[in-house]
N, C-alpha and C. Protein backbone atom coordinates (compact mmCIF):
# COMPACT_ATOMS: atom_id res chain seq x y z
N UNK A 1 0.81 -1.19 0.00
CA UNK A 1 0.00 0.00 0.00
C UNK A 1 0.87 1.27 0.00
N UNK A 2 1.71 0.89 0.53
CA UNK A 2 2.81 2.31 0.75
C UNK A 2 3.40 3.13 -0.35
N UNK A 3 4.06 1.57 -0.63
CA UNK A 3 4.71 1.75 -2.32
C UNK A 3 3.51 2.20 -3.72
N UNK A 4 2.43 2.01 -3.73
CA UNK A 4 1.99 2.49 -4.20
C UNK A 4 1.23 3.77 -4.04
N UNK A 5 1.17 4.10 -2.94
CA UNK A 5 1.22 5.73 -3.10
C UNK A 5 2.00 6.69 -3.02
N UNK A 6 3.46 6.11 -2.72
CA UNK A 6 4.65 6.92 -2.92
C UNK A 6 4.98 7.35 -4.58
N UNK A 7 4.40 5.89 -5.32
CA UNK A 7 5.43 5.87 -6.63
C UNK A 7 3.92 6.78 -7.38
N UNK A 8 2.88 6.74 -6.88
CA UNK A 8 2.07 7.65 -7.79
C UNK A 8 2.01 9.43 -7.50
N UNK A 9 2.12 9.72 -6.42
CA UNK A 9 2.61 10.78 -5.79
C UNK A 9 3.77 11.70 -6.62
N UNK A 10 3.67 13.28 -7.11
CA UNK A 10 4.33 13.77 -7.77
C UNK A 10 5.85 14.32 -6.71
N UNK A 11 5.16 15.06 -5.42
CA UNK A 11 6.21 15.56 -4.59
C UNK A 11 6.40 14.67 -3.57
N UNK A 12 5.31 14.84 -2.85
CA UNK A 12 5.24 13.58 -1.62
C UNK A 12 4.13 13.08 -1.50
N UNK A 13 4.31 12.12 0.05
CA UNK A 13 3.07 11.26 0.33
C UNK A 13 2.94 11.09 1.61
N UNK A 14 2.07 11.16 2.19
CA UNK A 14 1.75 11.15 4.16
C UNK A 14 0.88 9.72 4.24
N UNK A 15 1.03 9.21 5.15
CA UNK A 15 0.14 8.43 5.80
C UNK A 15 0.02 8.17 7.37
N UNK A 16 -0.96 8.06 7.81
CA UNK A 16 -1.34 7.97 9.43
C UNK A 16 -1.70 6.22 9.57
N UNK A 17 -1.20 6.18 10.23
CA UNK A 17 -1.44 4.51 10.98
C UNK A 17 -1.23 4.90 12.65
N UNK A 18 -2.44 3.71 13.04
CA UNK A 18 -2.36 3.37 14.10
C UNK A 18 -1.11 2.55 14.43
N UNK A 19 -0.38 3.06 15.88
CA UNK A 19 0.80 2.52 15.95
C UNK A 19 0.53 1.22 17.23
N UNK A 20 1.32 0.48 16.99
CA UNK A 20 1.67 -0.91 18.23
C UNK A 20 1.88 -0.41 19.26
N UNK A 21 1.81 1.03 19.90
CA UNK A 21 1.72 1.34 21.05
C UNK A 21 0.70 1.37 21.92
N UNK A 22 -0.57 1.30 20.75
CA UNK A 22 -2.13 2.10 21.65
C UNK A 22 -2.06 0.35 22.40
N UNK A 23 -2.62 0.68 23.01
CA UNK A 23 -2.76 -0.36 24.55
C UNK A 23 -4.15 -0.87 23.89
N UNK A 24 -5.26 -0.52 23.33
CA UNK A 24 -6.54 -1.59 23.70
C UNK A 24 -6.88 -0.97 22.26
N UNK A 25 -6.68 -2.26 21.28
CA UNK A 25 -6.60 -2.55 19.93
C UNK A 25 -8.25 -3.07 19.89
N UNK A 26 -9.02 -2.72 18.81
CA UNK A 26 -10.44 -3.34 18.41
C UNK A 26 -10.27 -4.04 17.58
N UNK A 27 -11.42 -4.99 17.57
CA UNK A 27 -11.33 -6.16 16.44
C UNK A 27 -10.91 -5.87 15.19
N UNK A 28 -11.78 -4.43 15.39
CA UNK A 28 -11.63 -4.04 13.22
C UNK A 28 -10.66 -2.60 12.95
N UNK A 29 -9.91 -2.83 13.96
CA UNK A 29 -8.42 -1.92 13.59
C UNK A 29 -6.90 -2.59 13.76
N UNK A 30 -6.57 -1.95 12.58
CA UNK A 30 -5.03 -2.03 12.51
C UNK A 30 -4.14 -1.25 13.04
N UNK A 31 -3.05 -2.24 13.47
CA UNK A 31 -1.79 -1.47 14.16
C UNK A 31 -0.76 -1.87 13.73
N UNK A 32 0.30 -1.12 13.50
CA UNK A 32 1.31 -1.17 12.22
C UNK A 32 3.04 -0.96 13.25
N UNK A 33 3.86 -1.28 13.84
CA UNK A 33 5.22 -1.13 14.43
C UNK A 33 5.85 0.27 13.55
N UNK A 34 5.67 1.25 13.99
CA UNK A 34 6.60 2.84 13.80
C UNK A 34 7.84 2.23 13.06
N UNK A 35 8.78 1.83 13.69
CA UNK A 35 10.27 1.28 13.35
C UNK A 35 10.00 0.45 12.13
N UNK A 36 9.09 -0.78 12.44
CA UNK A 36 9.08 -1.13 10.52
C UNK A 36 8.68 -0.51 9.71
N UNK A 37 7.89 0.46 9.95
CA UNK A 37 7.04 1.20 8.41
C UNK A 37 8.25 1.80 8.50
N UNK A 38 9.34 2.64 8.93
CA UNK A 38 10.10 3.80 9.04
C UNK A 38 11.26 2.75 7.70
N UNK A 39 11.26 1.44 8.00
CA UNK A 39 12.18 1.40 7.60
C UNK A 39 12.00 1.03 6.08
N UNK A 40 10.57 0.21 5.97
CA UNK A 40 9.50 0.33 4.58
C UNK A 40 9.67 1.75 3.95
N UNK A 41 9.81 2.76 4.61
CA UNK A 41 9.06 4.31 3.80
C UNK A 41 11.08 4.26 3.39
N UNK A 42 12.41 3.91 4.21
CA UNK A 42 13.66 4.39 3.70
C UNK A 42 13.94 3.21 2.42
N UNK A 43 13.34 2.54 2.32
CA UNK A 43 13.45 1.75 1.08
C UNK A 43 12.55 2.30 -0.12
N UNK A 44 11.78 3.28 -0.14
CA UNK A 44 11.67 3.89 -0.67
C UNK A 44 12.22 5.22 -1.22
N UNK A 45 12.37 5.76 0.07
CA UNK A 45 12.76 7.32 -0.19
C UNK A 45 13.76 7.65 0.55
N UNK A 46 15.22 8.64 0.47
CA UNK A 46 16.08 8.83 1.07
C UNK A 46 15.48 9.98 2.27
N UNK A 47 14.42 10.71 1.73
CA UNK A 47 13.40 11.43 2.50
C UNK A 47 12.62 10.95 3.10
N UNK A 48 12.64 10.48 4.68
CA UNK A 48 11.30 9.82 5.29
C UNK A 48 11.19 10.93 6.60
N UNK A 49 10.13 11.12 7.05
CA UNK A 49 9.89 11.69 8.62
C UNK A 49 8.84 10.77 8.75
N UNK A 50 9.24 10.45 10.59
CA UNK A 50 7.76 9.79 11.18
C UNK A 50 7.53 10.65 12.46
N UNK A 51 6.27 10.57 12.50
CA UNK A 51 6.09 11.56 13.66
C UNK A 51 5.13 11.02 14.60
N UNK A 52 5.99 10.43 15.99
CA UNK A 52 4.69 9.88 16.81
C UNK A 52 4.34 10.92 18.30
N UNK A 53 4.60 11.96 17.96
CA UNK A 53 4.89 12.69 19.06
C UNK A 53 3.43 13.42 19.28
N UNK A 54 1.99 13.45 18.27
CA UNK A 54 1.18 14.08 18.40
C UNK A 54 0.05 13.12 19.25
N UNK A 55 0.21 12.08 19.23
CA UNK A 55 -0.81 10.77 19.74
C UNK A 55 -0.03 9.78 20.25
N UNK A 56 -0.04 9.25 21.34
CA UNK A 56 0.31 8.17 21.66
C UNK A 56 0.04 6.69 20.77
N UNK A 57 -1.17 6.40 20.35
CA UNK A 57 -1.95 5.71 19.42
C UNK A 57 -1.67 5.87 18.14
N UNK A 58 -0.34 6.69 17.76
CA UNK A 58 -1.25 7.04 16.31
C UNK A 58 0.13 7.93 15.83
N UNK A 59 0.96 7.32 14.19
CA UNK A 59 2.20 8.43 13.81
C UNK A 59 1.48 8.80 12.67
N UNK A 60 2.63 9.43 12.04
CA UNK A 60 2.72 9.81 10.61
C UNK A 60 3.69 9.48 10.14
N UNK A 61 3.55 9.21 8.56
CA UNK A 61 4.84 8.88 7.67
C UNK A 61 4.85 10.21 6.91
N UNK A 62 5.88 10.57 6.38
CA UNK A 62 5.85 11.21 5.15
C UNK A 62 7.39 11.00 4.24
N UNK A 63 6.98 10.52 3.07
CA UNK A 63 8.00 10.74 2.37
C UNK A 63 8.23 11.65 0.96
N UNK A 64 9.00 12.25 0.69
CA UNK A 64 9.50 12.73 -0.65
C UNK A 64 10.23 12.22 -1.46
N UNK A 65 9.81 12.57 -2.43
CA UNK A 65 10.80 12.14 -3.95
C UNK A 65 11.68 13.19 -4.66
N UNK A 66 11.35 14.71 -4.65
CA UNK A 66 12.49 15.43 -4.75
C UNK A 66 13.70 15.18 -3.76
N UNK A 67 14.91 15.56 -3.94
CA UNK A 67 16.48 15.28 -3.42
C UNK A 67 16.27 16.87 -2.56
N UNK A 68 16.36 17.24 -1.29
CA UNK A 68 16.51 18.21 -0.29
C UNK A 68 17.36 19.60 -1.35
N UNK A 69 17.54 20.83 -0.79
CA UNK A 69 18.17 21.24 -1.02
C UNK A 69 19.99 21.20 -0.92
N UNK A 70 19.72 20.84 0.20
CA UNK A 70 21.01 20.54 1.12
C UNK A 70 21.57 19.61 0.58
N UNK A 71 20.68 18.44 0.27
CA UNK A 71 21.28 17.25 -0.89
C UNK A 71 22.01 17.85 -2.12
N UNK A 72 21.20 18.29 -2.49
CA UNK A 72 21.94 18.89 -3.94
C UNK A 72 22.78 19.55 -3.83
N UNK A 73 22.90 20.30 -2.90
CA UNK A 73 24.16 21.19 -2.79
C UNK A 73 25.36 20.93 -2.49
N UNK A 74 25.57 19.39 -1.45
CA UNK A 74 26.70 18.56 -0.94
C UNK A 74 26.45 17.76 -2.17
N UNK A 75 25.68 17.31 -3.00
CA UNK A 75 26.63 16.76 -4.10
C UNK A 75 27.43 17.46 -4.96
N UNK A 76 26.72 18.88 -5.60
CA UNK A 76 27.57 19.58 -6.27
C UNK A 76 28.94 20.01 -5.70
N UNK A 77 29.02 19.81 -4.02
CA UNK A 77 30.29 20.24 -4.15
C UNK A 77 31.28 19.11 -3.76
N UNK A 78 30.87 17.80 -4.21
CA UNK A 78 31.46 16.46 -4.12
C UNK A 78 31.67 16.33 -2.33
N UNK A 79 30.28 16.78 -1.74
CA UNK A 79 30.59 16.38 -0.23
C UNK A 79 31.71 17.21 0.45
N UNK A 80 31.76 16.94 1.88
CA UNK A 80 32.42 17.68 2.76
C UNK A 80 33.64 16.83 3.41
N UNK A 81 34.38 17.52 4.20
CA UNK A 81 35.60 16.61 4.53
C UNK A 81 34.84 16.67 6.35
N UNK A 82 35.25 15.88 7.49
CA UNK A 82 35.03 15.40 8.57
C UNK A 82 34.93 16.99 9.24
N UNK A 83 35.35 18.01 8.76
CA UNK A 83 35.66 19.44 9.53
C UNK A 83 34.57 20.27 8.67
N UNK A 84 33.52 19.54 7.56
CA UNK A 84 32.21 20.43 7.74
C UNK A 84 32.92 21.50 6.68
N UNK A 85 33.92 21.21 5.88
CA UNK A 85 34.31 22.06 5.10
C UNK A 85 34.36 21.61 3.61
N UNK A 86 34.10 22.00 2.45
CA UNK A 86 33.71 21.34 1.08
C UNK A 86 34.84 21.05 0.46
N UNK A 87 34.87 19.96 -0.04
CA UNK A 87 36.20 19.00 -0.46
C UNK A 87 36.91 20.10 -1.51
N UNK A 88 36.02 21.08 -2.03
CA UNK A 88 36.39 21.84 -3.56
C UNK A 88 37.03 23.10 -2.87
N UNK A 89 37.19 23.54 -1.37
CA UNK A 89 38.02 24.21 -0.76
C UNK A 89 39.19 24.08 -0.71
């Protein structure tokens, strides 16, 4: 389900799941482990945020398919050396 709304998605894609934390699960709901979807959404996208900080019961995914700014910019300058300074210095 994931993968297919990431790969149809032009910029990004959110999804809310109930997380394996809520304590008293109903017959006809799903609960999904934070840490595996997190790691489902980085096999997709080098861009993932999860956010379980608004509900105890309950995160968010979001991933992107554009490359960050910041991405693009440490590639153009072939990355940084350990001192945070650009290799092309």
């Amino acid at each position: 389900m994931l993968d297919v709304c990431y790969r149809s998605c032009i910029k990004a894609s959110a999804v809310t799941c109930l997380s394996t934390y809520k304590t008293e699960v109903k017959a006809d709901e799903s609960v999904y482990d934070p840490n595996q979807v997190f790691l489902i959404g980085k096999r997709l996208s080098e861009r993932v945020l999860l956010d379980h900080s608004y509900a105890p019961h309950d995160f968010l995914l979001c991933l992107w398919k554009p490359k960050s700014k910041f991405r693009l910019e440490w590639e153009a300058s072939n990355g940084w050396d350990e001192g945070g300074k650009s290799q092309n210095e």
